[in-house]
N, C-alpha and C. Protein backbone atom coordinates (compact mmCIF):
# COMPACT_ATOMS: atom_id res chain seq x y z
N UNK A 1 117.91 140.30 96.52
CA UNK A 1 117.66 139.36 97.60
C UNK A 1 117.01 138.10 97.03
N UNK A 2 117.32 136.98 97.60
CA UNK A 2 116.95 135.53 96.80
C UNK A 2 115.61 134.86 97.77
N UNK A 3 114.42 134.94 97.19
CA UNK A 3 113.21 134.62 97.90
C UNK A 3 113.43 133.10 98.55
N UNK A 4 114.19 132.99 99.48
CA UNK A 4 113.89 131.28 100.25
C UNK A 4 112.95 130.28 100.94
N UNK A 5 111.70 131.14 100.55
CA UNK A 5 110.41 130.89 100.94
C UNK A 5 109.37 130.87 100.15
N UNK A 6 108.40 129.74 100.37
CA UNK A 6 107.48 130.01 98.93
C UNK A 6 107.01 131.30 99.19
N UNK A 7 106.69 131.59 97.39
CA UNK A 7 105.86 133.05 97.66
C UNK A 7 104.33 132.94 97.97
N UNK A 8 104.27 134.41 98.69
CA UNK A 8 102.91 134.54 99.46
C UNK A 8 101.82 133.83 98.65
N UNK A 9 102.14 134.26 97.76
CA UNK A 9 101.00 134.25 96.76
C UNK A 9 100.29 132.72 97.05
N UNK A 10 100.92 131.65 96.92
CA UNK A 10 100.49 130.32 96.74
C UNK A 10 100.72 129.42 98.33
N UNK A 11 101.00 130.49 99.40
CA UNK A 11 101.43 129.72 101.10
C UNK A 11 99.45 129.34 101.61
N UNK A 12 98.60 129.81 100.55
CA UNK A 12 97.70 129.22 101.19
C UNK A 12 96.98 128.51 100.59
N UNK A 13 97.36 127.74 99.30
CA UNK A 13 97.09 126.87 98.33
C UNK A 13 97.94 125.72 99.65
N UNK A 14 99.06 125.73 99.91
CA UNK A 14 99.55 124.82 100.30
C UNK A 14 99.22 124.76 101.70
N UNK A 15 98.30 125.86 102.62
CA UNK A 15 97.60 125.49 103.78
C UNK A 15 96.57 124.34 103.19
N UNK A 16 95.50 125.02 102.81
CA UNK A 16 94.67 124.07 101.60
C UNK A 16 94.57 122.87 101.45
N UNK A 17 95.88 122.55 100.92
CA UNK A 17 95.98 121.72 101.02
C UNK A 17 96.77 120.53 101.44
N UNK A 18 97.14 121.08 102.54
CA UNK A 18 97.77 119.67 103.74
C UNK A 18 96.45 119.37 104.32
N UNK A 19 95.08 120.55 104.40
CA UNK A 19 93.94 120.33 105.29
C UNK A 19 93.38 119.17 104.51
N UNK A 20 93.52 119.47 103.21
CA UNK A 20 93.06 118.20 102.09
C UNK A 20 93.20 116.99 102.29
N UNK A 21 94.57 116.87 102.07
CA UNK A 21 95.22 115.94 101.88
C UNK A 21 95.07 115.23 103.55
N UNK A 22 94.84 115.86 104.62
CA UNK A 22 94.54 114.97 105.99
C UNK A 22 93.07 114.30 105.78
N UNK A 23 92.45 114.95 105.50
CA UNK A 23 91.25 114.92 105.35
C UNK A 23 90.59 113.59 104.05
N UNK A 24 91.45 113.15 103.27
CA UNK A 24 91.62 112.75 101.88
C UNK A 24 92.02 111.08 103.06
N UNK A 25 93.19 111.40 103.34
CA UNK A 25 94.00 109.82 103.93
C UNK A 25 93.01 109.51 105.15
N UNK A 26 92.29 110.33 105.83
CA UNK A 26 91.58 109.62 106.88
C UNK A 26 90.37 108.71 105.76
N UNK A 27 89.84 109.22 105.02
CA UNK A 27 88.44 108.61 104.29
C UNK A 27 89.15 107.55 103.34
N UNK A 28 90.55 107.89 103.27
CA UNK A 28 90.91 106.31 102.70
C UNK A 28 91.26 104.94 103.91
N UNK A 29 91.31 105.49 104.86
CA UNK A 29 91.78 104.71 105.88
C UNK A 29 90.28 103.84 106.03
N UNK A 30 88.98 104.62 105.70
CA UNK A 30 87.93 104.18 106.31
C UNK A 30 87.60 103.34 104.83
N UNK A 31 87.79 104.23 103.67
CA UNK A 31 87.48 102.84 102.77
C UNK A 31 88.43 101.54 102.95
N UNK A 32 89.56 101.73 103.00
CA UNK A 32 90.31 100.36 102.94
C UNK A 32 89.69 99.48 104.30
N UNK A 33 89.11 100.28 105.39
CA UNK A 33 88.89 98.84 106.35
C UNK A 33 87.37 98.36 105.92
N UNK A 34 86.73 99.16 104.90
CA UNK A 34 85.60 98.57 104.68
C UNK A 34 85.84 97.55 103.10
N UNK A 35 87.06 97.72 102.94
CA UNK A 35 87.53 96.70 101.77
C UNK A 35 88.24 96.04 102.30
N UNK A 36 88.71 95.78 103.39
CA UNK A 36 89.62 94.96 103.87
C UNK A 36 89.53 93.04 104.06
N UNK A 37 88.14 92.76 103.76
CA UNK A 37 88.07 91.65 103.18
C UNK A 37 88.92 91.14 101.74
N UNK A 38 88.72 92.18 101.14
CA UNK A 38 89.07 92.17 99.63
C UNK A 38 90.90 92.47 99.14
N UNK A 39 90.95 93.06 100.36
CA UNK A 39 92.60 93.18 100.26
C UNK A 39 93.26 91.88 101.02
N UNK A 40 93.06 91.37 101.41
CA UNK A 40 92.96 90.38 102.90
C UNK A 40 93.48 88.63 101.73
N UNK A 41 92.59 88.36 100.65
CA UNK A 41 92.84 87.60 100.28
C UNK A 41 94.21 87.35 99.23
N UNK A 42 94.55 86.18 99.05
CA UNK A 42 96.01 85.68 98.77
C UNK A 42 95.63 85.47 96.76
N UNK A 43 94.43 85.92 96.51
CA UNK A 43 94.52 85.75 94.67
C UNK A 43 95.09 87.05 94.47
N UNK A 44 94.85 86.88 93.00
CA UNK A 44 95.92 87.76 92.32
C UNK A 44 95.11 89.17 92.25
N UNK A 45 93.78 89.59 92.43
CA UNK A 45 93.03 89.99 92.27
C UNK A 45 92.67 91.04 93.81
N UNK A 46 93.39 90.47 94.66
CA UNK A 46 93.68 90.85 95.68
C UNK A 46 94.76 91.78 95.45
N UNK A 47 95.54 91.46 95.31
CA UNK A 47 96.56 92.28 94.81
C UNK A 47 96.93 93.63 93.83
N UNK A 48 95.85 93.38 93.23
CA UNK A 48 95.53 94.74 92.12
C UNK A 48 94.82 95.75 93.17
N UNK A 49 93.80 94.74 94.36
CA UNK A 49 93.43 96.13 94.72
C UNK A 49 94.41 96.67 95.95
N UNK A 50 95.07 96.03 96.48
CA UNK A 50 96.24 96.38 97.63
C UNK A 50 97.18 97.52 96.72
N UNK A 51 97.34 97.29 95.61
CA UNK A 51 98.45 97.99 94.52
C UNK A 51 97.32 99.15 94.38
N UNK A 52 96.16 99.37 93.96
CA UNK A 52 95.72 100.65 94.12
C UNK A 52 95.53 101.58 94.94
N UNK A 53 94.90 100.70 96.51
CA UNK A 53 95.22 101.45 98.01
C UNK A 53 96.11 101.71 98.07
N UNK A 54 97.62 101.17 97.85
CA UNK A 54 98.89 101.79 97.87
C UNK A 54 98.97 103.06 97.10
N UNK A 55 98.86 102.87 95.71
CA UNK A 55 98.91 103.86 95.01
C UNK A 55 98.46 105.36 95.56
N UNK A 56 96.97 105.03 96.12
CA UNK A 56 96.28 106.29 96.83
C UNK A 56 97.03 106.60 97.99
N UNK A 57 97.64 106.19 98.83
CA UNK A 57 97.98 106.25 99.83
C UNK A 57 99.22 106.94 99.90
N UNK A 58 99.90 106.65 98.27
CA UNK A 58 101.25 107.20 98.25
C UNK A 58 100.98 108.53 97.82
N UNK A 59 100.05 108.81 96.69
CA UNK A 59 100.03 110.39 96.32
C UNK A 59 99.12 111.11 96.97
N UNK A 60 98.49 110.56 98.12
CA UNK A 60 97.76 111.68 99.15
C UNK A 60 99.06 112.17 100.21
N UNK A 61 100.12 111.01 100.47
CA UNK A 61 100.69 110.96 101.34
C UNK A 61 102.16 111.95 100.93
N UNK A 62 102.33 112.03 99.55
CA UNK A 62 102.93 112.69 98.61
C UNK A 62 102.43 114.24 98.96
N UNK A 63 101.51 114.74 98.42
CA UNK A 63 100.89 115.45 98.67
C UNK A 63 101.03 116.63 100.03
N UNK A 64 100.54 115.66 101.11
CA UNK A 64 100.50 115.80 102.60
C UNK A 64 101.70 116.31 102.70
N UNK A 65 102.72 115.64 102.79
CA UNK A 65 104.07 115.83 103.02
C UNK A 65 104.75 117.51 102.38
N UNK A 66 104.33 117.37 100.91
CA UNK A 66 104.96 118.55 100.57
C UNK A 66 104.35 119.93 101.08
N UNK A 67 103.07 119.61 101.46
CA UNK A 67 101.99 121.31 101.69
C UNK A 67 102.58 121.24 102.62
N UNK A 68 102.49 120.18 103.92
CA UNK A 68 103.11 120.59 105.13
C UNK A 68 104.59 120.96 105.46
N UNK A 69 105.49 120.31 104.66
CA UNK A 69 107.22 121.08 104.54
C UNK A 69 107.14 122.58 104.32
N UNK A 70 106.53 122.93 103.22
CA UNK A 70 106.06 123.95 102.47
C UNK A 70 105.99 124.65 103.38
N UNK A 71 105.05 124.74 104.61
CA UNK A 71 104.50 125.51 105.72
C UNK A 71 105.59 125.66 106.47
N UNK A 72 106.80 125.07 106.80
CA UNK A 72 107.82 125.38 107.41
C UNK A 72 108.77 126.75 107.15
N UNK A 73 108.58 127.78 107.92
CA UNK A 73 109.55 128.60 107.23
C UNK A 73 110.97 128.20 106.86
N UNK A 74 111.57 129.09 105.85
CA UNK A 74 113.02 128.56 105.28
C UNK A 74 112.76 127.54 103.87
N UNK A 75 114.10 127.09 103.25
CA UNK A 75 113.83 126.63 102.32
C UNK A 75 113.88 125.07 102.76
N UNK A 76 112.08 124.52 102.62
CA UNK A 76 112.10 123.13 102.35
C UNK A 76 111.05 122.70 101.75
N UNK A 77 110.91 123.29 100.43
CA UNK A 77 110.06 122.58 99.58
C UNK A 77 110.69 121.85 98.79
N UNK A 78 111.65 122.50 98.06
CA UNK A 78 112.72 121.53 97.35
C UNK A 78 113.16 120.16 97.69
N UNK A 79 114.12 119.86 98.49
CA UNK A 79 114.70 119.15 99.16
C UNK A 79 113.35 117.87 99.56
N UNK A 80 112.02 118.71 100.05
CA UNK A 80 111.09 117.66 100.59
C UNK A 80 110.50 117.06 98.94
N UNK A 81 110.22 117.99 98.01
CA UNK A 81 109.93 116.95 96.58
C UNK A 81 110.99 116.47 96.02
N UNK A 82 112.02 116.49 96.27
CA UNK A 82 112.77 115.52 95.78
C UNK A 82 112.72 113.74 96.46
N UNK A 83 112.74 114.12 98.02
CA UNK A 83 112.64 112.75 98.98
C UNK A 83 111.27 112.40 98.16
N UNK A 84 110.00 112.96 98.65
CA UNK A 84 108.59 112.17 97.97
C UNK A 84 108.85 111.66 96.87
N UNK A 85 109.29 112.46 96.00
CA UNK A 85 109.09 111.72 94.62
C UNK A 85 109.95 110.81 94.18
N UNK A 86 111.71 110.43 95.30
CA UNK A 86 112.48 109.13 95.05
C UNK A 86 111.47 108.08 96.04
N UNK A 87 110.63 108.72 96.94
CA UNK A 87 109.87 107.30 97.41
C UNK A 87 109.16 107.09 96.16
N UNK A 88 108.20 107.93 96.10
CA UNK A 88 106.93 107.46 95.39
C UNK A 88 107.59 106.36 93.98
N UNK A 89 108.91 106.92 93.28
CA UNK A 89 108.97 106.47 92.37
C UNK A 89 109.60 104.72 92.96
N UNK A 90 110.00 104.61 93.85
CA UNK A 90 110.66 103.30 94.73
C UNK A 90 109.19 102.41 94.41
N UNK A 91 107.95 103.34 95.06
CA UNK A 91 106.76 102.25 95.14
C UNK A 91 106.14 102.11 93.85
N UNK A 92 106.09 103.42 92.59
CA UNK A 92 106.24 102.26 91.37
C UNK A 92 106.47 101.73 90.60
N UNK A 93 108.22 101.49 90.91
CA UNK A 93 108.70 100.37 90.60
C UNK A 93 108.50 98.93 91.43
N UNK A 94 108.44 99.11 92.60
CA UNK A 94 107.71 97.63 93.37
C UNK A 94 106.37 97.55 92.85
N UNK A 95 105.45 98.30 92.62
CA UNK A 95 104.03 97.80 92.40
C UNK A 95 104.30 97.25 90.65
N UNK A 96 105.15 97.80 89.81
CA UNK A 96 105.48 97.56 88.88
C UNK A 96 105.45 95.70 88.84
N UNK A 97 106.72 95.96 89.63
CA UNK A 97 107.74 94.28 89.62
C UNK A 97 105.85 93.39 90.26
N UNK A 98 105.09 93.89 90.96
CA UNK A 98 103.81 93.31 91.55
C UNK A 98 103.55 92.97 90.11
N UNK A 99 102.84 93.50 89.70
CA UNK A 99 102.05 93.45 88.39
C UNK A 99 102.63 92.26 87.33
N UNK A 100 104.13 92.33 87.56
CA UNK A 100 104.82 91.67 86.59
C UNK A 100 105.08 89.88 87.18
N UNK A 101 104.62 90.10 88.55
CA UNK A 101 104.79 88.70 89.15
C UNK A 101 103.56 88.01 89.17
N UNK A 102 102.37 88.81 88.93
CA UNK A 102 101.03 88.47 88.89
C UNK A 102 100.92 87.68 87.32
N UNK A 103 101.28 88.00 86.76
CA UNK A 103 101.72 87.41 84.99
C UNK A 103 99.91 87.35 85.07
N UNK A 104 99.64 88.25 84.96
CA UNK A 104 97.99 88.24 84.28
C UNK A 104 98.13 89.87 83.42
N UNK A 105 97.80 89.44 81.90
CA UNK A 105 97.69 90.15 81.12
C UNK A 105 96.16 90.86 80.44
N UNK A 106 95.50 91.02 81.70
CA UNK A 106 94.33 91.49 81.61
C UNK A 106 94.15 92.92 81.18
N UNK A 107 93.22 93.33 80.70
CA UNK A 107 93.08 94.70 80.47
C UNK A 107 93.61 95.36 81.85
N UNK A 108 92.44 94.64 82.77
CA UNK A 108 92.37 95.71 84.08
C UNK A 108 94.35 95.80 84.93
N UNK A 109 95.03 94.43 84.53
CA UNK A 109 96.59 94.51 84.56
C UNK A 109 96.79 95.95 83.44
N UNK A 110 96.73 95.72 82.84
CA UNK A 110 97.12 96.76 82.13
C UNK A 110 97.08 98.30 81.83
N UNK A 111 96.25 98.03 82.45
CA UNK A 111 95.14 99.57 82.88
C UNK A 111 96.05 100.30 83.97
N UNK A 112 95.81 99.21 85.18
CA UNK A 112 96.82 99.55 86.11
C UNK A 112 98.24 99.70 86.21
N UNK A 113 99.12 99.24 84.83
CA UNK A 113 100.47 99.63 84.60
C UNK A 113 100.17 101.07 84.15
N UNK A 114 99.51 100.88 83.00
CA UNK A 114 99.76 102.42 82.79
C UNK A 114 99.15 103.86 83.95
N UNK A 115 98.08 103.21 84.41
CA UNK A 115 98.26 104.48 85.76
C UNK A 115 99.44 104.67 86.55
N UNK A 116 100.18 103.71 86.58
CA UNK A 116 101.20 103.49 87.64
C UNK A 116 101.96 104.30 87.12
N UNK A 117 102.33 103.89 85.48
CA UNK A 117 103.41 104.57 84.87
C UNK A 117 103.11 106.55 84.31
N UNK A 118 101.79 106.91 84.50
CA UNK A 118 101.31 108.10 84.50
C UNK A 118 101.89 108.80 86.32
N UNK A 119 101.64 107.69 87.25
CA UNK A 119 102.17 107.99 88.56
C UNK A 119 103.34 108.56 88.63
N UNK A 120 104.35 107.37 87.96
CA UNK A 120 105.76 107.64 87.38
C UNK A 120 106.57 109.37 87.33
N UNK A 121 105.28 109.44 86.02
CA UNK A 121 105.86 110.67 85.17
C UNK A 121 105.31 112.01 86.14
N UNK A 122 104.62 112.06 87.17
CA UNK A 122 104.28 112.98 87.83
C UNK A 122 105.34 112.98 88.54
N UNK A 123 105.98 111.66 89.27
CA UNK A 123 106.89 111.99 90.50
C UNK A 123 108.33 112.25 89.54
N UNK A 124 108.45 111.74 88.24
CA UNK A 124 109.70 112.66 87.74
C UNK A 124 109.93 113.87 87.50
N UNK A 125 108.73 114.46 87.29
CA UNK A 125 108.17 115.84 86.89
C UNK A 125 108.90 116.57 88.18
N UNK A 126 108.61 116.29 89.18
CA UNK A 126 108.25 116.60 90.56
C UNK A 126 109.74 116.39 91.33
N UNK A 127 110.05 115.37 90.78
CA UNK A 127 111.92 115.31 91.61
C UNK A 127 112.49 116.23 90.44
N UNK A 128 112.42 116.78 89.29
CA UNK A 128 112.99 117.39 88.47
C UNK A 128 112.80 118.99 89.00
N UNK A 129 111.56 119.27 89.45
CA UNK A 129 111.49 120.37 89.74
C UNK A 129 111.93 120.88 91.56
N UNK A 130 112.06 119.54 92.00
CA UNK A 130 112.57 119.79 93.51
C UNK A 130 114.02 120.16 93.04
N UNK A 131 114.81 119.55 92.53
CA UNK A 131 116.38 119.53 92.25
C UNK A 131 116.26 120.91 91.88
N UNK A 132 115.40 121.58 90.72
CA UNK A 132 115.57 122.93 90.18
C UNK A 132 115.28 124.14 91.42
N UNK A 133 114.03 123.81 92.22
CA UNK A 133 114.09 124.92 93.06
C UNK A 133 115.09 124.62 94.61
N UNK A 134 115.51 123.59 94.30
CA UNK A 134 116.71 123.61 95.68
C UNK A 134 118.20 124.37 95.33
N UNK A 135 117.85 124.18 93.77
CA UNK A 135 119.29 124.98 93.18
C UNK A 135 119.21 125.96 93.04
N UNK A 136 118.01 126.80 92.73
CA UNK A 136 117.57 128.28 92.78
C UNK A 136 116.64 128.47 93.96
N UNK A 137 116.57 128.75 94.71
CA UNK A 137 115.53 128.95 95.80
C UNK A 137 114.28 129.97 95.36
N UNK A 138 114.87 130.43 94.37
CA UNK A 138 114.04 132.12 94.23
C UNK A 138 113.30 131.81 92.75
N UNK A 139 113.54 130.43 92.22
CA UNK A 139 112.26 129.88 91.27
C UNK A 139 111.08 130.36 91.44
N UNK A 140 110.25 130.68 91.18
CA UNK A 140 108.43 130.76 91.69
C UNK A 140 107.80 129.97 90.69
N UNK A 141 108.34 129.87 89.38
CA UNK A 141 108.09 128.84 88.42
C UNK A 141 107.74 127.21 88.99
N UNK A 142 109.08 127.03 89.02
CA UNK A 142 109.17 125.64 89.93
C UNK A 142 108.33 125.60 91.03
N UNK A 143 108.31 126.21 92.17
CA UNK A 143 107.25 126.18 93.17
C UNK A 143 105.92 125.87 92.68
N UNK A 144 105.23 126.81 91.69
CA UNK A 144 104.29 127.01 90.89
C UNK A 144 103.90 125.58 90.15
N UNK A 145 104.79 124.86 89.68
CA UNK A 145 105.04 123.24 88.89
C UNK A 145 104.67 122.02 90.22
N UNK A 146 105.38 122.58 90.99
CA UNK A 146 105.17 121.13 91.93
C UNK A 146 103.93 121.86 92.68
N UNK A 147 103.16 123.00 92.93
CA UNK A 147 101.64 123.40 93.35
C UNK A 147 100.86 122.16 92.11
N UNK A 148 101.00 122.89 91.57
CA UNK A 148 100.12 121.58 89.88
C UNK A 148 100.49 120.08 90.21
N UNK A 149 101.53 119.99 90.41
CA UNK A 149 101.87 118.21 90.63
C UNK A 149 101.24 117.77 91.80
N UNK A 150 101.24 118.93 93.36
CA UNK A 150 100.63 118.44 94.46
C UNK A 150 98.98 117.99 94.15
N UNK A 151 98.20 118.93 92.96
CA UNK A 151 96.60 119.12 92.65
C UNK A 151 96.75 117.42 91.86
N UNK A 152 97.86 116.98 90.83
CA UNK A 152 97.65 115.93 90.40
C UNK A 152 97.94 114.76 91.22
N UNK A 153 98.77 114.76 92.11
CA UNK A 153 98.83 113.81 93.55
C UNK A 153 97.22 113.35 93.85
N UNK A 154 96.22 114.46 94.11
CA UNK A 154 95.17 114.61 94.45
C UNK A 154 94.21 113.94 93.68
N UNK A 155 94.46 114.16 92.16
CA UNK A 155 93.83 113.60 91.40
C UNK A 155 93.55 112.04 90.97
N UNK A 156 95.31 111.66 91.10
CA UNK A 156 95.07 110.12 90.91
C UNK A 156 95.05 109.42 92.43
N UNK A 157 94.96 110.20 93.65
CA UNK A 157 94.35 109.58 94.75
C UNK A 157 93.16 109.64 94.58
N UNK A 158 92.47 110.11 94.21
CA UNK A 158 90.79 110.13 94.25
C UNK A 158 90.44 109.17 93.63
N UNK A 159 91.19 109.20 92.49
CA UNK A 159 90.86 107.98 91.11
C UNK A 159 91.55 106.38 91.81
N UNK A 160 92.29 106.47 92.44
CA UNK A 160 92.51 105.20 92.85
C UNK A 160 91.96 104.79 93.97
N UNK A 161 91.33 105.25 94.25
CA UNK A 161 90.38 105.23 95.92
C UNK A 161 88.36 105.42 95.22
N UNK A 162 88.45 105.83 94.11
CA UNK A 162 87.21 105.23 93.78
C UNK A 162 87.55 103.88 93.03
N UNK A 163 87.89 103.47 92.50
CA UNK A 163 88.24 102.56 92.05
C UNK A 163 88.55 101.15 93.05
N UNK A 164 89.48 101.74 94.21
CA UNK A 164 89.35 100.82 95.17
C UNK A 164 88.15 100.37 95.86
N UNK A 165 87.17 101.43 96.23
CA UNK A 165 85.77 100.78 96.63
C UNK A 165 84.73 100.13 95.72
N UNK A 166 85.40 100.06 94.35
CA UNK A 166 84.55 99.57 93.00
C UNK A 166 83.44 100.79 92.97
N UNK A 167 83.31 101.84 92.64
CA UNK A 167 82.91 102.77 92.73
C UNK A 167 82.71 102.63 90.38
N UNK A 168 81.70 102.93 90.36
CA UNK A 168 80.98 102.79 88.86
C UNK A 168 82.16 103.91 88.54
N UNK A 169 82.10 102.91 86.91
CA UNK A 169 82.92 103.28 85.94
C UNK A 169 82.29 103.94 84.65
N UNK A 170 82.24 104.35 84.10
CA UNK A 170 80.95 104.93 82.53
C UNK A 170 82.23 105.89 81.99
N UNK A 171 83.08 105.02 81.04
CA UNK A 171 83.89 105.63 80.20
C UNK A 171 83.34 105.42 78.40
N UNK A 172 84.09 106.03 77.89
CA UNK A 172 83.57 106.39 76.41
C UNK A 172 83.18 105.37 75.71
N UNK A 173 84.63 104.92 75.69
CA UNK A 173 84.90 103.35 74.86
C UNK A 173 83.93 102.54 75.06
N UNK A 174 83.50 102.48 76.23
CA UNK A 174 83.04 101.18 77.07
C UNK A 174 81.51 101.22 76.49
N UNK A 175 80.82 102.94 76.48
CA UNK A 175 79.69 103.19 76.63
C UNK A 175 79.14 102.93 74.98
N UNK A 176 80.21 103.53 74.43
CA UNK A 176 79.70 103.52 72.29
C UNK A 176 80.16 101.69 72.35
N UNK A 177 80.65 100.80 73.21
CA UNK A 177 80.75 99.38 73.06
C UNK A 177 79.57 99.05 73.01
N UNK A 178 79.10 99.06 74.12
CA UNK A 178 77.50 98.90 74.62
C UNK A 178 76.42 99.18 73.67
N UNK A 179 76.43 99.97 73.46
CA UNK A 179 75.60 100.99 72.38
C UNK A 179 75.67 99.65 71.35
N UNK A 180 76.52 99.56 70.44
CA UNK A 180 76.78 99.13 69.57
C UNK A 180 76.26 97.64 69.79
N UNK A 181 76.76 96.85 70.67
CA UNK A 181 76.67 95.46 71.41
C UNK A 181 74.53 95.52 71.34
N UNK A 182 74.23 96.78 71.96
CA UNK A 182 72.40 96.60 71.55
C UNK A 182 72.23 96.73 70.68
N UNK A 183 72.26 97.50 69.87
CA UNK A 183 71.80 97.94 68.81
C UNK A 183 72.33 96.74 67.93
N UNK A 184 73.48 95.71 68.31
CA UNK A 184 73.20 94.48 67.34
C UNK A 184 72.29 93.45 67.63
N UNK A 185 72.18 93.08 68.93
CA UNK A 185 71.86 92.15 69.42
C UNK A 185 70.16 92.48 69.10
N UNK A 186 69.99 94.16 69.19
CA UNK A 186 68.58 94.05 68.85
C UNK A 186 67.94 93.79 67.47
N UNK A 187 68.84 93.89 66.54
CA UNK A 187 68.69 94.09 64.95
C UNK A 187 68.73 92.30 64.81
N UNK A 188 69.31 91.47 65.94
CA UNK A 188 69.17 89.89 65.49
C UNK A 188 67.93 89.73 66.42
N UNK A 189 67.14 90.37 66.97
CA UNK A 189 66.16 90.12 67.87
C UNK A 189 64.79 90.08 66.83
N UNK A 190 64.93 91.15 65.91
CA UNK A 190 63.51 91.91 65.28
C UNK A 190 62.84 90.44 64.47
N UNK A 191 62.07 90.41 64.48
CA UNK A 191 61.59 89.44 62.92
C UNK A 191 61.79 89.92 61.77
N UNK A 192 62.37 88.81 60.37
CA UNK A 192 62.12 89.30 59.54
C UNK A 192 61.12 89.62 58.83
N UNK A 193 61.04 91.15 57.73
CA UNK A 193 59.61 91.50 57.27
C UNK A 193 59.57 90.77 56.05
């Protein structure tokens, strides 16, 4: 007999998390209107952060979509990660072509291509494995792959939604920069003996 339903095992990972993922897009709804000055304006800078609210908006909304298909009896998990992940990948290639019309070659431009393009490789991951379990229904593998892709949906919504409220940053690079940046500035401070 060919299992056409996710298995038990993981139907309440994907209750879980549609509760998440509602729960996730309402508190972005409330950060973006408390950034909505900041999205609001016509610089370019504006635009990086509209391209990250999007971003969040697409892989919570990514997310949302698949736990709740998922919950439908019959087979529609497949079929539903394949649609998410030809949107998601639609929005980044437009936030892409954004970035590329902004012609600012800033770190923080750049930063934000490559999240986009990490976005990318999740929703190919993810239409690769919808196509596989729509062709086998009785995968649990595949099911199991896009469970992990729904948790990383999650992940770079969080990350693009702190980021959208300017929410502190303290990465490695940045921190042994610093370090380094005192520890010179103090060594030209000392008197000589």
């Amino acid at each position: 007999m060919v299992c056409r339903v996710v298995p038990e095992n993981i139907h309440d990972f994907f209750l879980a998390s549609a509760g998440v993922a509602g729960t996730l897009i309402g508190l972005l709804f409330v950060a973006i209107s408390v950034a909505a000055d900041r999205l609001a304006r016509a610089e370019a800078e504006a635009q990086l952060h509209r391209i990250r609210a999007s971003a969040a908006l697409t892989a919570f909304t990514n997310a949302l979509t698949v736990s709740l298909f998922t919950l439908i009896p019959g087979h529609k998990i497949g079929p539903t990660a394949v649609a998410v992940a030809v949107v998601g990948l639609l929005f980044v290639a437009a936030s892409l072509l954004s970035l590329v019309r902004l012609r600012r070659a800033r770190w923080s431009t750049v930063r934000d291509a490559v999240f986009l393009l990490s976005l990318a490789v999740t929703f190919v991951l993810q239409l690769a494995e919808g196509v596989l379990v729509t062709g086998e229904p009785g995968n649990a593998g595949a099911v199991s792959t896009i469970a992990i892709l729904v948790v990383v949906c999650f992940l770079i919504g969080i990350t693009r939604s702190w980021e959208l409220i300017g929410g502190p940053s303290i990465g490695f690079r940045r921190e042994v920069t610093a370090l380094v940046r005192d520890h010179v500035h103090d060594a030209d401070q000392e008197p000589p003996s």
